[in-house]
C-alpha atoms as a PDB file:
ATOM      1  CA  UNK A   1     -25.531 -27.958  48.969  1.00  0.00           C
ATOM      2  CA  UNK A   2     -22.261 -26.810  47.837  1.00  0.00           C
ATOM      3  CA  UNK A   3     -21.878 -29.366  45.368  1.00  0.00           C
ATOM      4  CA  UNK A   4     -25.046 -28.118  43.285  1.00  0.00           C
ATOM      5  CA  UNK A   5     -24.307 -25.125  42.948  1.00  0.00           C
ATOM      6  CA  UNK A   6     -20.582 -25.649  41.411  1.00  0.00           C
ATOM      7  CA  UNK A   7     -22.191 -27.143  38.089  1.00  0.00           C
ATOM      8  CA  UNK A   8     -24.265 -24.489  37.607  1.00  0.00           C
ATOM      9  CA  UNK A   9     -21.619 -21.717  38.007  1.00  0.00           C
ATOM     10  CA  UNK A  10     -19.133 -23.372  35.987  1.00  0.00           C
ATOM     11  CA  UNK A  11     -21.758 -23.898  32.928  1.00  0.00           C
ATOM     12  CA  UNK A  12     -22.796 -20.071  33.565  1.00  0.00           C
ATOM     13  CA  UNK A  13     -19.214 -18.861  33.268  1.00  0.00           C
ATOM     14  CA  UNK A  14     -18.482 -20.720  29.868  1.00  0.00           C
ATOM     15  CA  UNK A  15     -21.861 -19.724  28.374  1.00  0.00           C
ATOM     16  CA  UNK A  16     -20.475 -16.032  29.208  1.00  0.00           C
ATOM     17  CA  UNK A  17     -17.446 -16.275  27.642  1.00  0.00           C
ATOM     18  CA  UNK A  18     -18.247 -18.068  24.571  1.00  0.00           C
ATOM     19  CA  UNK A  19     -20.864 -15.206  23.657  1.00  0.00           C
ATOM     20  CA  UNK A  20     -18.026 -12.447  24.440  1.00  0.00           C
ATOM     21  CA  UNK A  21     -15.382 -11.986  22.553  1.00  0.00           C
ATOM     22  CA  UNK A  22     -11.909 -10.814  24.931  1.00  0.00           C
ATOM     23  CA  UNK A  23     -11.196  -7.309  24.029  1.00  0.00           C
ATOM     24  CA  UNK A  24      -8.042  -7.854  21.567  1.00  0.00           C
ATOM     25  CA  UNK A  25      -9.452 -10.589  19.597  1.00  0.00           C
ATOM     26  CA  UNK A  26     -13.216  -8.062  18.738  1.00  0.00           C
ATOM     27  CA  UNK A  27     -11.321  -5.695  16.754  1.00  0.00           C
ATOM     28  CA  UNK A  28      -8.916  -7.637  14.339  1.00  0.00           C
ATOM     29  CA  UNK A  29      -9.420  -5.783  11.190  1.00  0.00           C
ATOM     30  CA  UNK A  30      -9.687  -7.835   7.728  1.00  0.00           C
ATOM     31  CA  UNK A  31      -6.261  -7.678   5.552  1.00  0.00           C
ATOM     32  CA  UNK A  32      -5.937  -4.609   3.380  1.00  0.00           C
ATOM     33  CA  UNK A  33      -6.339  -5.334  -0.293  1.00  0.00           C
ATOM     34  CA  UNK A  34      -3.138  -4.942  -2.430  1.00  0.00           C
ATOM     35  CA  UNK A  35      -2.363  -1.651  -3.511  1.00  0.00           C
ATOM     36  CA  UNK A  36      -0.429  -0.316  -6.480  1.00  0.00           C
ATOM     37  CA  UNK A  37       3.374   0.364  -6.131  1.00  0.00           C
ATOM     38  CA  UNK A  38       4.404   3.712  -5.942  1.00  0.00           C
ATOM     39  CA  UNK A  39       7.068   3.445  -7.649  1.00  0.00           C
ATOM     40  CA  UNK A  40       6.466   3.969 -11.223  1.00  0.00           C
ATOM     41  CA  UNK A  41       9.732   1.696 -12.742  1.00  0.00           C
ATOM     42  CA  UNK A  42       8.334  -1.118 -10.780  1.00  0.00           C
ATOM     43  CA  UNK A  43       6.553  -3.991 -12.434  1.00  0.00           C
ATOM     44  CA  UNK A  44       2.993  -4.215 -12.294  1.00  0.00           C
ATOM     45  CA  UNK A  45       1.945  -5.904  -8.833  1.00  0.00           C
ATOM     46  CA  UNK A  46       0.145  -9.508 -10.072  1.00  0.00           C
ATOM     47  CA  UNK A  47      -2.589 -11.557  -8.404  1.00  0.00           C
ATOM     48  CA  UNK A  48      -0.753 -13.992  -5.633  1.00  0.00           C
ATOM     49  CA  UNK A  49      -1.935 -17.318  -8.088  1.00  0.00           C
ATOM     50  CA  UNK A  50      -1.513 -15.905 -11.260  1.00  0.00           C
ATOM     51  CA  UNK A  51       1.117 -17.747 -13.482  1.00  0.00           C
ATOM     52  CA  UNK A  52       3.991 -15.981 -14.835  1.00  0.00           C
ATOM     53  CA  UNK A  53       5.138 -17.555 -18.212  1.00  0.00           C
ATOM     54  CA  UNK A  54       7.945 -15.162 -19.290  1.00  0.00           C
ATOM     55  CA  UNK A  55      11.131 -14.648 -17.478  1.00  0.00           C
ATOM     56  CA  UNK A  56      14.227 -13.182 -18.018  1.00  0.00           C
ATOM     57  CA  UNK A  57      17.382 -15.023 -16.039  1.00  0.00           C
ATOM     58  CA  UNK A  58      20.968 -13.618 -16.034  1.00  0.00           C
ATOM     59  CA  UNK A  59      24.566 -13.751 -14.727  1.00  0.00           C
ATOM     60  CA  UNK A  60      28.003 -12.606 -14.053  1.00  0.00           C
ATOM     61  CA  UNK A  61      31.361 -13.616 -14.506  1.00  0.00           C
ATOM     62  CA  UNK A  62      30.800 -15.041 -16.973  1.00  0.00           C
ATOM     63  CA  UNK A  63      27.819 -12.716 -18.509  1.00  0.00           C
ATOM     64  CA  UNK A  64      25.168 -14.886 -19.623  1.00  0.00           C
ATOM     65  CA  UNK A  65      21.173 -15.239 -19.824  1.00  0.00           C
ATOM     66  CA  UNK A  66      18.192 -17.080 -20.594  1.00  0.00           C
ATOM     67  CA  UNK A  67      14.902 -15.679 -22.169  1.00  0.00           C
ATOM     68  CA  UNK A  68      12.045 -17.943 -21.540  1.00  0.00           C
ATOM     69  CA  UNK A  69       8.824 -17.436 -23.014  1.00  0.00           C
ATOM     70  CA  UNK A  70       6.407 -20.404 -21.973  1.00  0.00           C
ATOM     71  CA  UNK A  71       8.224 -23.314 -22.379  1.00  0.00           C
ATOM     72  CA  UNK A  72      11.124 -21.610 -25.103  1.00  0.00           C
ATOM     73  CA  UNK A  73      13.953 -20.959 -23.895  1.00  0.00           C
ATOM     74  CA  UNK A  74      16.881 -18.731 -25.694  1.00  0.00           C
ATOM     75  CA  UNK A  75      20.662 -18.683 -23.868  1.00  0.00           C
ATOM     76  CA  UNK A  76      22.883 -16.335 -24.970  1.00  0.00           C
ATOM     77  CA  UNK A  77      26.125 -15.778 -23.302  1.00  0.00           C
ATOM     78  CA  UNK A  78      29.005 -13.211 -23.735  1.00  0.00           C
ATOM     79  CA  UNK A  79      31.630 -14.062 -26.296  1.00  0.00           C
ATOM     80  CA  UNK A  80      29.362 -16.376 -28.312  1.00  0.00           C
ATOM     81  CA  UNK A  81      27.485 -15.102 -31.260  1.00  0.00           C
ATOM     82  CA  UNK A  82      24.377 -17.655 -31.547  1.00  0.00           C
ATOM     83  CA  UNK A  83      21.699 -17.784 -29.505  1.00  0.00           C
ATOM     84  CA  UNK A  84      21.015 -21.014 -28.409  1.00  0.00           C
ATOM     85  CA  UNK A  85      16.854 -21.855 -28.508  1.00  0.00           C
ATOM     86  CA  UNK A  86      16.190 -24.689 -26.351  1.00  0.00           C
ATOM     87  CA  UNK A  87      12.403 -26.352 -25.749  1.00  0.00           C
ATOM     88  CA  UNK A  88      11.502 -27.328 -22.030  1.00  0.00           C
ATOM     89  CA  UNK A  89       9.141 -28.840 -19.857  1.00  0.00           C
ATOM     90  CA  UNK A  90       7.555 -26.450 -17.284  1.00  0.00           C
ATOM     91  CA  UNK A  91       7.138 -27.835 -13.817  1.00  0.00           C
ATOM     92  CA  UNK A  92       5.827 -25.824 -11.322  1.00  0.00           C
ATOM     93  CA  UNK A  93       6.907 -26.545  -7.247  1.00  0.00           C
ATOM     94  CA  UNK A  94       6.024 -24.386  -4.076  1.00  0.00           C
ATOM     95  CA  UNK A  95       8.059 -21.792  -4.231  1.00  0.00           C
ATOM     96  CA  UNK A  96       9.224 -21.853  -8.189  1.00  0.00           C
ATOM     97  CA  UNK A  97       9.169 -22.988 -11.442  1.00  0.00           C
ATOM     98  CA  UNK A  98      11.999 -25.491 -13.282  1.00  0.00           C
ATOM     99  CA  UNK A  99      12.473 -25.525 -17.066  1.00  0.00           C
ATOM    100  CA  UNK A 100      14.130 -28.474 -17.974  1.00  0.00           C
ATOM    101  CA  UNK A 101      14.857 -30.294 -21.146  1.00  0.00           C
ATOM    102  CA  UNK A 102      17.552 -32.115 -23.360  1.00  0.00           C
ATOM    103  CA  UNK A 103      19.656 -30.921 -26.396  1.00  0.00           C
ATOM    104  CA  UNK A 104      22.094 -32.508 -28.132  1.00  0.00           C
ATOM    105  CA  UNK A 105      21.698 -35.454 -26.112  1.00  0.00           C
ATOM    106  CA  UNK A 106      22.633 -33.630 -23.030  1.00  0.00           C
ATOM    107  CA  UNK A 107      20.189 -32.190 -20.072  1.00  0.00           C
ATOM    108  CA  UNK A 108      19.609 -28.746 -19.170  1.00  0.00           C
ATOM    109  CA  UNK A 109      17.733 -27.392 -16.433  1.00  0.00           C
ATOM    110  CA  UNK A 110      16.376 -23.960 -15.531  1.00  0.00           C
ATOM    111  CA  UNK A 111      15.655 -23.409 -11.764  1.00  0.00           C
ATOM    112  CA  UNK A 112      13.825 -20.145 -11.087  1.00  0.00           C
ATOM    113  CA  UNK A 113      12.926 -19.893  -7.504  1.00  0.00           C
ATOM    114  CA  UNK A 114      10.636 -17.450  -5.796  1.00  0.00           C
ATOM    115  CA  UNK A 115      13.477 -15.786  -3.714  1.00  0.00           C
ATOM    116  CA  UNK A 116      15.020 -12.115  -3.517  1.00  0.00           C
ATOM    117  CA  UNK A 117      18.304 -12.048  -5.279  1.00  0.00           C
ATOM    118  CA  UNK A 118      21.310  -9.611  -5.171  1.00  0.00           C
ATOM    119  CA  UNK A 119      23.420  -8.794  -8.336  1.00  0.00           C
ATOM    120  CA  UNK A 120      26.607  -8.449  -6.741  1.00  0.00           C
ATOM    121  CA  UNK A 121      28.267  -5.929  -9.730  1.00  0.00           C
ATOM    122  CA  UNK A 122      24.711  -3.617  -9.632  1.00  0.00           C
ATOM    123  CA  UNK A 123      23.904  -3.440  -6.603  1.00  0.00           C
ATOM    124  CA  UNK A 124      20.349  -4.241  -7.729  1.00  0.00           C
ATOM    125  CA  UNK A 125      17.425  -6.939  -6.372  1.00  0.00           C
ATOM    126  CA  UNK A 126      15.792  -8.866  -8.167  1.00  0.00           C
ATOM    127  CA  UNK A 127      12.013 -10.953  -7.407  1.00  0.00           C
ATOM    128  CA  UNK A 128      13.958 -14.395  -8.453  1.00  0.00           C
ATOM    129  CA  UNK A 129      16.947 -16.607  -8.028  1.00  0.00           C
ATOM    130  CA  UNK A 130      17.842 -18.551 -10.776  1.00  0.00           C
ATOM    131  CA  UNK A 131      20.507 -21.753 -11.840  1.00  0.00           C
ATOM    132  CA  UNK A 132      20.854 -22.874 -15.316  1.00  0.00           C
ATOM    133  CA  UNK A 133      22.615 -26.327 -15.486  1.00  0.00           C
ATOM    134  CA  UNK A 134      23.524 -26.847 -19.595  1.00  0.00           C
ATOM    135  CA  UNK A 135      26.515 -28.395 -21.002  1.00  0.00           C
ATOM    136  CA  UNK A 136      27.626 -29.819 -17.841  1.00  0.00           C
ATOM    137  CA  UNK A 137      28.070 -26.127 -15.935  1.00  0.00           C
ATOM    138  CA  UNK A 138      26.299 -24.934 -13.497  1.00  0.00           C
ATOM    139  CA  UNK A 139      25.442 -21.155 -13.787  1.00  0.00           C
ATOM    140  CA  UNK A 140      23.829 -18.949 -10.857  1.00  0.00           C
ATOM    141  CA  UNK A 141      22.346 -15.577 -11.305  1.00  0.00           C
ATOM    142  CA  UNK A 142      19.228 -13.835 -10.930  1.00  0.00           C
ATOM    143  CA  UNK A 143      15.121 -13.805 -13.108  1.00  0.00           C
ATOM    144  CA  UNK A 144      12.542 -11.063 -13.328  1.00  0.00           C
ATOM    145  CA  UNK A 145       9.294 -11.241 -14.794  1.00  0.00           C
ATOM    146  CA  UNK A 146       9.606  -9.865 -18.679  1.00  0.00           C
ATOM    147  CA  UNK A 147       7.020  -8.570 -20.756  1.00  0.00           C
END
């Protein structure tokens, strides 16, 4: 008689906790939508899978930097007078973006990579890391969005 009634009570006991949630797990509230920055100076906050086109990389020692506007790119670095325009190829990975081209007959490459960055001189942070490989150096710095 035993044995009949074991089915039954294990069926009843799963049919009660399927239809009740546990306690912690009811009340899990929905994630907050984003809000605007408070701080004035910062950049406008952008939709998670929008598509920045326009950044602005830079370094120290020595001072240099790289304006890219879609798939333009203009390096400019301290001590030299011309700006150097250079056209790339966008391609777009998980957590970045790489410019990279040729001029001259020799590659470049512009790594911009969805990371927090220090600048080591002004104590500022930055959204972006960034490496510009052109003329067979290899410069590291730091991106922001531009307008």
């Amino acid at each position: 008689m035993m044995k009949t009634y074991l089915p039954a009570a294990a069926v009843l006991t799963l049919a009660l906790c399927a239809c009740a949630p546990a306690p912690d797990e009811a009340a899990i509230p929905a994630p907050a939508a984003d809000v605007m920055a408070t701080d004035p100076a910062a950049p406008p906050a952008m939709p998670a899978d929008s598509v920045v086109t326009r950044f602005r990389a830079h370094g120290n020692e020595p001072f240099w930097s790289v304006e890219v506007d879609g798939t333009t790119l203009r390096y400019s670095r301290m001590g030299e007078e011309e700006n150097v325009a250079l056209q790339a190829e966008r391609s777009a990975y998980a957590r970045g973006v790489e410019f990279s081209g040729e001029a001259d007959g020799q590659p470049f490459t512009l790594d911009i990579r969805g990371e927090d960055c220090a600048n080591t001189m002004s104590d500022e942070t930055h959204e972006f890391t960034a490496t510009f490989e052109y003329r067979g150096e290899t410069l590291t710095g730091c991106a922001d969005r531009a307008e």
